[in-house]
N, C-alpha and C. Protein backbone atom coordinates (compact mmCIF):
# COMPACT_ATOMS: atom_id res chain seq x y z
N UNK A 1 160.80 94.91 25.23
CA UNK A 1 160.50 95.47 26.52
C UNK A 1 159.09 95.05 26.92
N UNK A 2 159.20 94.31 28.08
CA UNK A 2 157.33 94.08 28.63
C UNK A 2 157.37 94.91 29.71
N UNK A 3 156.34 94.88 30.11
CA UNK A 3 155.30 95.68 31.54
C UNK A 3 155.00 94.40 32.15
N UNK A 4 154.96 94.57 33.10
CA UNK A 4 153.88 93.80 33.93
C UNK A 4 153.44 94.51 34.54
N UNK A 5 151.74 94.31 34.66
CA UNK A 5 150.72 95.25 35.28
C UNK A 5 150.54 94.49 36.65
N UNK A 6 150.39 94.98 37.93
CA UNK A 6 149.98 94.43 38.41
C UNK A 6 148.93 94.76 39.34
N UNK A 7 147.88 93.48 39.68
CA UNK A 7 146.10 94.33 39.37
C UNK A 7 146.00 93.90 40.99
N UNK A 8 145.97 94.66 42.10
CA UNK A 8 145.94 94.34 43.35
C UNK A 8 144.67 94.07 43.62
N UNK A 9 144.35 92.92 44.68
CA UNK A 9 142.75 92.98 45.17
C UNK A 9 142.21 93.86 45.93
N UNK A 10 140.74 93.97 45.98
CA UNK A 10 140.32 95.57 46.50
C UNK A 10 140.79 95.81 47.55
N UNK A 11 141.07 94.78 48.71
CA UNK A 11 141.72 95.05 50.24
C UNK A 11 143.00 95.91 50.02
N UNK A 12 143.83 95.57 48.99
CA UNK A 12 144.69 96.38 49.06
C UNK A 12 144.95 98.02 48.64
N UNK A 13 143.97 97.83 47.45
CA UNK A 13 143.41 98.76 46.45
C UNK A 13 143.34 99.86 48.09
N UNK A 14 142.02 99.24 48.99
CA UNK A 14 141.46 100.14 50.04
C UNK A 14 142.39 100.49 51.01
N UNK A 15 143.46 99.96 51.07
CA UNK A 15 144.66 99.84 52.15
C UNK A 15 145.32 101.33 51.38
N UNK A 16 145.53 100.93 49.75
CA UNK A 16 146.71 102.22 49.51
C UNK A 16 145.46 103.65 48.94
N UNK A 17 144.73 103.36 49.10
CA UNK A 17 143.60 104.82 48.87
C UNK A 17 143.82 105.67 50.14
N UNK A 18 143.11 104.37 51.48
CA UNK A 18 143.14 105.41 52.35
C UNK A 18 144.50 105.84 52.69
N UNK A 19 145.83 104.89 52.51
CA UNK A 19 146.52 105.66 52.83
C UNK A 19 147.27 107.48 52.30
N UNK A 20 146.26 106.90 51.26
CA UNK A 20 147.15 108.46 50.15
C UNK A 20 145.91 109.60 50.96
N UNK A 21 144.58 109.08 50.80
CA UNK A 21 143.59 110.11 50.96
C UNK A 21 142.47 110.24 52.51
N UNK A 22 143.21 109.08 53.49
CA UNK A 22 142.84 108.93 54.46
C UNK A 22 140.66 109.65 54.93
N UNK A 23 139.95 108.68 53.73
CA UNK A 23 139.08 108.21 54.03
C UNK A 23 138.12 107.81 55.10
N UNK A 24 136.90 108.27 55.38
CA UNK A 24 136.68 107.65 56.34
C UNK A 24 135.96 106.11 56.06
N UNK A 25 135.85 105.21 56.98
CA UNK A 25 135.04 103.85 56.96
C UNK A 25 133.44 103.79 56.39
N UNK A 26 132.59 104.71 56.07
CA UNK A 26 131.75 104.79 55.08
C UNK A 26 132.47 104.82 53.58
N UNK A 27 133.20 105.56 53.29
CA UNK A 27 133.62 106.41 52.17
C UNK A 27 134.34 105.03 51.64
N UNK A 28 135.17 104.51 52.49
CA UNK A 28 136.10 103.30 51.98
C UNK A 28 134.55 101.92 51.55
N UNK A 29 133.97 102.14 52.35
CA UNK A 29 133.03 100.75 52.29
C UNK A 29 132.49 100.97 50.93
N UNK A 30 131.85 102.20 50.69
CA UNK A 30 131.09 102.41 49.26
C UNK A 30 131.99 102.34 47.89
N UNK A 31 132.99 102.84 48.64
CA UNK A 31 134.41 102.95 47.29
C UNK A 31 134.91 101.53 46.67
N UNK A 32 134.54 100.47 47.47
CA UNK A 32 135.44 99.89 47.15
C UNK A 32 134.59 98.21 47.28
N UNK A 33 133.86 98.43 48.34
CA UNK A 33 133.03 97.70 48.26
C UNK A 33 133.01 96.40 49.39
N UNK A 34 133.93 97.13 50.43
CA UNK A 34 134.15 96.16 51.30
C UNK A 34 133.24 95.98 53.08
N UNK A 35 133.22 95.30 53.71
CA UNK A 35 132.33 95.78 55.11
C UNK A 35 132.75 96.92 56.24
N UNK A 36 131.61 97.44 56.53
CA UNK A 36 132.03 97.91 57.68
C UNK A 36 133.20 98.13 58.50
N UNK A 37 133.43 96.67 58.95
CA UNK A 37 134.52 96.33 60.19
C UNK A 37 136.22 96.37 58.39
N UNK A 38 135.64 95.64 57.74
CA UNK A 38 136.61 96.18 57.03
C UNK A 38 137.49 97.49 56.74
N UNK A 39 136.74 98.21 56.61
CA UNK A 39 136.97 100.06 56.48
C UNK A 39 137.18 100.00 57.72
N UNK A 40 136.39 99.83 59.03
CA UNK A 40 136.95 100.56 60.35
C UNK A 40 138.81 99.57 60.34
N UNK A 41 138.84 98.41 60.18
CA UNK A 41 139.83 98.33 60.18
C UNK A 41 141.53 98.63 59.80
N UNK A 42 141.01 99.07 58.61
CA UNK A 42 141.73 99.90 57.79
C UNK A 42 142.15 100.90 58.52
N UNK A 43 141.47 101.84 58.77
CA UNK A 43 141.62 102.96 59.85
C UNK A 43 142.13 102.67 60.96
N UNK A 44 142.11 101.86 61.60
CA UNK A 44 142.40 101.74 63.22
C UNK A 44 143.84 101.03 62.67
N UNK A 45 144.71 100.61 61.52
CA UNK A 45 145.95 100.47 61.55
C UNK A 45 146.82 101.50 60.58
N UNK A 46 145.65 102.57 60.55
CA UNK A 46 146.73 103.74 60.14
C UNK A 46 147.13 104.38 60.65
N UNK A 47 148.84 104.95 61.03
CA UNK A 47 149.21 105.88 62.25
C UNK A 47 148.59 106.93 62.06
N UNK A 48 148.87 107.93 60.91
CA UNK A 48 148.08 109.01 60.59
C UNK A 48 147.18 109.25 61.10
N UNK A 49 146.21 108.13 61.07
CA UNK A 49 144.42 108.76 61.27
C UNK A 49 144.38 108.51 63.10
N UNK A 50 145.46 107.01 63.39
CA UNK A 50 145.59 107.21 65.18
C UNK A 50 145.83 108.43 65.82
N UNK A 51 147.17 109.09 65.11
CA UNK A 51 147.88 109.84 65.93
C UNK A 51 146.50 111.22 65.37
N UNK A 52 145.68 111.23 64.72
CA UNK A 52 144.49 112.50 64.81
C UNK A 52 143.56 111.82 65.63
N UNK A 53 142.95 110.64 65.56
CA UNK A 53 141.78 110.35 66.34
C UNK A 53 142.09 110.06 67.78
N UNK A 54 143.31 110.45 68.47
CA UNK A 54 143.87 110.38 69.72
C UNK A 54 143.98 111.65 70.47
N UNK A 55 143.66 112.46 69.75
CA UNK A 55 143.25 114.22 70.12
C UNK A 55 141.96 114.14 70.93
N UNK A 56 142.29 114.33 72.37
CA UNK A 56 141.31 114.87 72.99
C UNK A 56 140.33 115.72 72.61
N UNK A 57 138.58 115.07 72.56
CA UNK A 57 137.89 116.18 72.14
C UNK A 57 137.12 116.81 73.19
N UNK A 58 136.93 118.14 73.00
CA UNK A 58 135.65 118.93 73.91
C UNK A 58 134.53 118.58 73.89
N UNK A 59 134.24 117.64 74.58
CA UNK A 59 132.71 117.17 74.24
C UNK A 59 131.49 117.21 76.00
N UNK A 60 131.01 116.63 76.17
CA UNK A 60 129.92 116.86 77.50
C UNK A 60 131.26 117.00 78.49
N UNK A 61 132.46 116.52 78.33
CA UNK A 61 133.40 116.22 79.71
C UNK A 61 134.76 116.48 79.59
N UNK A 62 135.01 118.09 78.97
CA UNK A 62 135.98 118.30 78.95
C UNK A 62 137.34 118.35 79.76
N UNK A 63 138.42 118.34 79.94
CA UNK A 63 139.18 117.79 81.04
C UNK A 63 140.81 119.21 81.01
N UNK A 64 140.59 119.64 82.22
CA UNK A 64 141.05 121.06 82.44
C UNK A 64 142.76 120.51 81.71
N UNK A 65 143.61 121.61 81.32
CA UNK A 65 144.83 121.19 81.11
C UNK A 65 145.91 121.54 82.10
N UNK A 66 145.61 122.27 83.05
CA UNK A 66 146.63 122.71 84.49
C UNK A 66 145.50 122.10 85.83
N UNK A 67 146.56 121.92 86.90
CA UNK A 67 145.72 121.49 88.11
C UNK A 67 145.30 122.59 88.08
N UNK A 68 143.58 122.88 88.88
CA UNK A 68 143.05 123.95 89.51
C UNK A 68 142.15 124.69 87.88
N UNK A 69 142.28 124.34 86.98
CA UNK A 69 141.57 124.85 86.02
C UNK A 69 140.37 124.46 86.01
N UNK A 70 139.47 123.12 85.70
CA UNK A 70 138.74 122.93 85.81
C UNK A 70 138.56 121.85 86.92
N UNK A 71 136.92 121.83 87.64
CA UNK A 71 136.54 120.92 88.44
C UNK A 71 135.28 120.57 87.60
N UNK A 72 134.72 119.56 88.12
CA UNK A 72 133.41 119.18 87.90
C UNK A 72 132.94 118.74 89.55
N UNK A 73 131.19 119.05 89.63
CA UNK A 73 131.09 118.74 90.65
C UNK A 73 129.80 118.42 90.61
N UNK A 74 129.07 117.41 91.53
CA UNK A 74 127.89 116.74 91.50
C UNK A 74 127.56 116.69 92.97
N UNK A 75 126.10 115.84 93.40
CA UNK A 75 125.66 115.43 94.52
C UNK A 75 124.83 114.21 94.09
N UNK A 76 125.81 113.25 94.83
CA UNK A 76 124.98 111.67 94.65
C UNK A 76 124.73 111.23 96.12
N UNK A 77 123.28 110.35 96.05
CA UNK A 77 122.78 110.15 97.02
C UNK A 77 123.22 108.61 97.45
N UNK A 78 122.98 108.67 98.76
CA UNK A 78 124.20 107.28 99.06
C UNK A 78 123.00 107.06 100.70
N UNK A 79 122.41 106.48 100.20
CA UNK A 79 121.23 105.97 101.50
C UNK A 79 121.63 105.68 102.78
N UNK A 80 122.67 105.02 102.68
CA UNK A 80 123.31 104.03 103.49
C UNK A 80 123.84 104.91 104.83
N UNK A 81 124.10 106.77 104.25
CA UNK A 81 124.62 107.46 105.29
C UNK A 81 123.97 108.16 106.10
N UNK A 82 122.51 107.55 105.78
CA UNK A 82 121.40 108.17 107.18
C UNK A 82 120.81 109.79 106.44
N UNK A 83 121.40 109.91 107.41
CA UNK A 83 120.86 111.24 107.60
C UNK A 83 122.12 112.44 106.73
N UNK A 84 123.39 111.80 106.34
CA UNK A 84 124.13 112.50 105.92
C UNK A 84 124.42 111.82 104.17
N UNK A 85 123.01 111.73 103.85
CA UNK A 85 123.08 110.72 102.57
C UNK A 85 123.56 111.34 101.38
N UNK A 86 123.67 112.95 101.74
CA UNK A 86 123.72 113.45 100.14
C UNK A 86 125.82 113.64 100.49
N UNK A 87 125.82 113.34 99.20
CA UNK A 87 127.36 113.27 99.21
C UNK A 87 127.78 114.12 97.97
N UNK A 88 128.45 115.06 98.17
CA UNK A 88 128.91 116.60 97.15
C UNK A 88 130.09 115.82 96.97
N UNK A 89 130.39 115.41 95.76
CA UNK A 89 131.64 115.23 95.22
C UNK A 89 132.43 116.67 94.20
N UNK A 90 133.62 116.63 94.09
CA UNK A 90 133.99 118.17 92.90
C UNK A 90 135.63 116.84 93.01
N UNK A 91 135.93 116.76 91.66
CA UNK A 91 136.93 116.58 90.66
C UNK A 91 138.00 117.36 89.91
N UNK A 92 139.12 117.79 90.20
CA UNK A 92 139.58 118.60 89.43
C UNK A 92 139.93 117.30 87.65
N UNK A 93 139.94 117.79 86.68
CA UNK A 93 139.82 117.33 85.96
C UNK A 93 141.08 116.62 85.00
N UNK A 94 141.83 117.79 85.57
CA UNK A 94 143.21 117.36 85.24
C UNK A 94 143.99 116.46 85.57
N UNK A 95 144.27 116.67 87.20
CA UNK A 95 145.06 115.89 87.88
C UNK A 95 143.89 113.98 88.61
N UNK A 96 142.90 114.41 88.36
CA UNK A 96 141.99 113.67 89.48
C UNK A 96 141.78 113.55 90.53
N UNK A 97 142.29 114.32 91.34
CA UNK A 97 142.27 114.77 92.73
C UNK A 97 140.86 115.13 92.58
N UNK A 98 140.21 114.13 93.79
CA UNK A 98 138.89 114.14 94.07
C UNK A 98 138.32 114.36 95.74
N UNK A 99 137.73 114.80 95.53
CA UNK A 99 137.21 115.41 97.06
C UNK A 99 135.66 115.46 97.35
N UNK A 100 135.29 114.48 98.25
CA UNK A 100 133.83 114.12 98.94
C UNK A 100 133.64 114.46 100.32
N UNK A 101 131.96 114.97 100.33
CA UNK A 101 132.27 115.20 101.89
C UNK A 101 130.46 115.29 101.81
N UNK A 102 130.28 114.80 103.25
CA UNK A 102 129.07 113.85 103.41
C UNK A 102 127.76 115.59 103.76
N UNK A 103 126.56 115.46 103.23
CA UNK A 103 126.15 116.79 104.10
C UNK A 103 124.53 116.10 104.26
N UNK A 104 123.67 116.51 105.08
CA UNK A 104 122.38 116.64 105.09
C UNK A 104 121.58 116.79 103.94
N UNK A 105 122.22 117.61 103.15
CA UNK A 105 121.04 118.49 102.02
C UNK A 105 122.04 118.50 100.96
N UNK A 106 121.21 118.76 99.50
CA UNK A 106 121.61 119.69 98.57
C UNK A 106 121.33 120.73 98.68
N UNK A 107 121.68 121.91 99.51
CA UNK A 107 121.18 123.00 99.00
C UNK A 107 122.13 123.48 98.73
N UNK A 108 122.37 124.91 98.22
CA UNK A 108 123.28 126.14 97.90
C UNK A 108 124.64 125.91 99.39
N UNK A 109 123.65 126.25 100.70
CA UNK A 109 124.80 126.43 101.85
C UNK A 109 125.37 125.15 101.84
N UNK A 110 125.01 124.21 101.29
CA UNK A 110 125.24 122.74 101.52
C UNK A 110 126.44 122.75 100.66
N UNK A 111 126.34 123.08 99.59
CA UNK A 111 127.63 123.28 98.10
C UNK A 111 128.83 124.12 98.54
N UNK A 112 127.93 124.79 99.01
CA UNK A 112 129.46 125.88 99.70
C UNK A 112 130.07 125.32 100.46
N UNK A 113 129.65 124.69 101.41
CA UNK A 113 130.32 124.24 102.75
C UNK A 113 131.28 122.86 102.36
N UNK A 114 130.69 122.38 101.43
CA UNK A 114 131.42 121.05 100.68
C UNK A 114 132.96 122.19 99.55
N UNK A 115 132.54 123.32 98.60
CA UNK A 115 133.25 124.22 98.22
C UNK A 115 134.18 124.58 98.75
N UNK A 116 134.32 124.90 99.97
CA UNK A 116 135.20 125.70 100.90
C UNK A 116 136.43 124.28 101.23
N UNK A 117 135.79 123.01 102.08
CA UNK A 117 135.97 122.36 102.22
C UNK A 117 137.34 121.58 100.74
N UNK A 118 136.54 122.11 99.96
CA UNK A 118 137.85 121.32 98.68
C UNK A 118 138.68 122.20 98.47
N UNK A 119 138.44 123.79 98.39
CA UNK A 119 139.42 125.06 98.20
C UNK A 119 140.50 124.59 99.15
N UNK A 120 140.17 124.11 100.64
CA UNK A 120 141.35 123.83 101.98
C UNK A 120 142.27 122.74 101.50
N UNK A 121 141.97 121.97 100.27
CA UNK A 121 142.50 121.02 100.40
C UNK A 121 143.06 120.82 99.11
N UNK A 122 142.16 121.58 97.84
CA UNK A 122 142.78 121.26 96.47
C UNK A 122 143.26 122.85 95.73
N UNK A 123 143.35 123.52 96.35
CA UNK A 123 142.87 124.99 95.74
C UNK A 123 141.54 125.33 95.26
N UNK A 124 142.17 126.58 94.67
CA UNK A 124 140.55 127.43 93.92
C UNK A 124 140.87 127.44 92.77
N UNK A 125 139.67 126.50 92.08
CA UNK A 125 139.61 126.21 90.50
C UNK A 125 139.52 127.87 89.79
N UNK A 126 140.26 127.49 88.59
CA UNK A 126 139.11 128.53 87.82
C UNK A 126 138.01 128.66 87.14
N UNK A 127 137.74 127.77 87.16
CA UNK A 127 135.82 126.85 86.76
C UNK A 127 135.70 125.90 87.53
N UNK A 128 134.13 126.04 87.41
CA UNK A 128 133.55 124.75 88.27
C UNK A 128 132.68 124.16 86.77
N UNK A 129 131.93 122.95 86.62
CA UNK A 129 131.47 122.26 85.71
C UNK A 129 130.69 121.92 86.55
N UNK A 130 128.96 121.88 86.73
CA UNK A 130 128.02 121.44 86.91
C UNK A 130 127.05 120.81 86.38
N UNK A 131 126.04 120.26 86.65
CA UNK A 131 124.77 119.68 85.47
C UNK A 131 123.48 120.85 86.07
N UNK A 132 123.86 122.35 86.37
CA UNK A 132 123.22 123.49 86.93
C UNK A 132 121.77 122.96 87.05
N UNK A 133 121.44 122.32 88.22
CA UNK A 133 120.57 121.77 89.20
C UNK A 133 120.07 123.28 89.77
N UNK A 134 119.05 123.08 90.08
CA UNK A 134 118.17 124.27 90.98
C UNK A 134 119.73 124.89 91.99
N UNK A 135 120.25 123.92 92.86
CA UNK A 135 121.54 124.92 94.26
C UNK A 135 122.38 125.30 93.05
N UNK A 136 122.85 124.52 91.90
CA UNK A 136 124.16 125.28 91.29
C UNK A 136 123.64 126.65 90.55
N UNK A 137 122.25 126.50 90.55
CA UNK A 137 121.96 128.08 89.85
C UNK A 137 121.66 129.20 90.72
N UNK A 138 121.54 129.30 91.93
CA UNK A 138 120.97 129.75 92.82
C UNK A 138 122.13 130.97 93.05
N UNK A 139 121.22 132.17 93.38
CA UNK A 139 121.94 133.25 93.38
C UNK A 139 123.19 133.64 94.61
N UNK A 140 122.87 132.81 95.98
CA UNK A 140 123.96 132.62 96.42
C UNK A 140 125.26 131.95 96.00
N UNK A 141 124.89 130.97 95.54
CA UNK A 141 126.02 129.99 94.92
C UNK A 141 127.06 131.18 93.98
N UNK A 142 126.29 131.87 92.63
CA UNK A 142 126.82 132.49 92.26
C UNK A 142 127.20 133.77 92.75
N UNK A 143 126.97 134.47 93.57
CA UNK A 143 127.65 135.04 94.16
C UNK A 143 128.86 134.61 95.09
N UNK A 144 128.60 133.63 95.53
CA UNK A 144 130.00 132.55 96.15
C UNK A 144 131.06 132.91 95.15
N UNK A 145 130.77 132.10 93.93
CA UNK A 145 131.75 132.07 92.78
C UNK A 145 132.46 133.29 92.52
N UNK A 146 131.49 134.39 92.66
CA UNK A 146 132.10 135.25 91.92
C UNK A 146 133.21 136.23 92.99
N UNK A 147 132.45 135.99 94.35
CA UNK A 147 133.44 136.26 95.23
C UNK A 147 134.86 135.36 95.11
N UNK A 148 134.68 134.26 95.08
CA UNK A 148 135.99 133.25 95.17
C UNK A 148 136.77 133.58 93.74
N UNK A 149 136.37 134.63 92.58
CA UNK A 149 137.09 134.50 90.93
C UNK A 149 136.84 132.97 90.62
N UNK A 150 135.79 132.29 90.42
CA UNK A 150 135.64 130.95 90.25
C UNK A 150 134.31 131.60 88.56
């Protein structure tokens, strides 16, 4: 009766590790002794670790899961429109239904009036997402909100 042993090279060695113990691309590089892009590669053709690293994460830009849950909303300046340069954009996050509308100012009445303006047209979120700028903190604003259940 013989054996045959058979002695795989480390690529493979690193191929059936991570697959048993799904490793990350440091852990594989030191283990085994291979590069970087090696280990990331490894990983990026395992379903396992795809079908986890394909999970939406909560991070600066989370993204609502029903229309009307979350918006995000900003004011970018756009020169070109004179006198109506500041431009209030709000995003619902889910669907992408996006809604702009041109105003004079950033201020608080300025947010609202752009606010109202997207409620007519997209509904009433149940959050808004800001980068809380001086108008998004402003005690009218939040009283807006809290009148609207926002």
């Amino acid at each position: 009766l013989t054996a045959h042993a058979t002695i795989l090279d480390i690529m493979q060695q690193a191929i059936l590790s991570h697959n048993f113990f799904h490793q990350n691309a440091i852990a594989l590089k030191h283990l085994f002794g291979i590069s970087t892009n090696q280990a990331r590669n490894i990983i990026a053709t395992c379903p396992d670790c795809q079908a986890v690293n394909n999970i939406p994460l909560l991070g600066a830009n989370p993204q609502g899961l029903h229309s009307c849950e979350l918006w995000q909303t900003d004011v970018t300046h756009y020169a070109e429109f004179g006198r109506l340069k500041y431009v209030h954009v709000s995003i619902d996050t889910f669907s992408g239904l996006l809604m702009a509308t041109p105003h004079a100012r950033e201020k608080a009445k300025d947010i609202i009036k752009h606010l109202l303006t997207a409620f007519a047209y997209m509904g009433v979120p149940k959050s808004i997402k800001t980068d809380n700028g001086p108008a998004y903190i402003s005690n009218s604003l939040q009283n807006f909100f809290h009148t609207w259940g926002v």
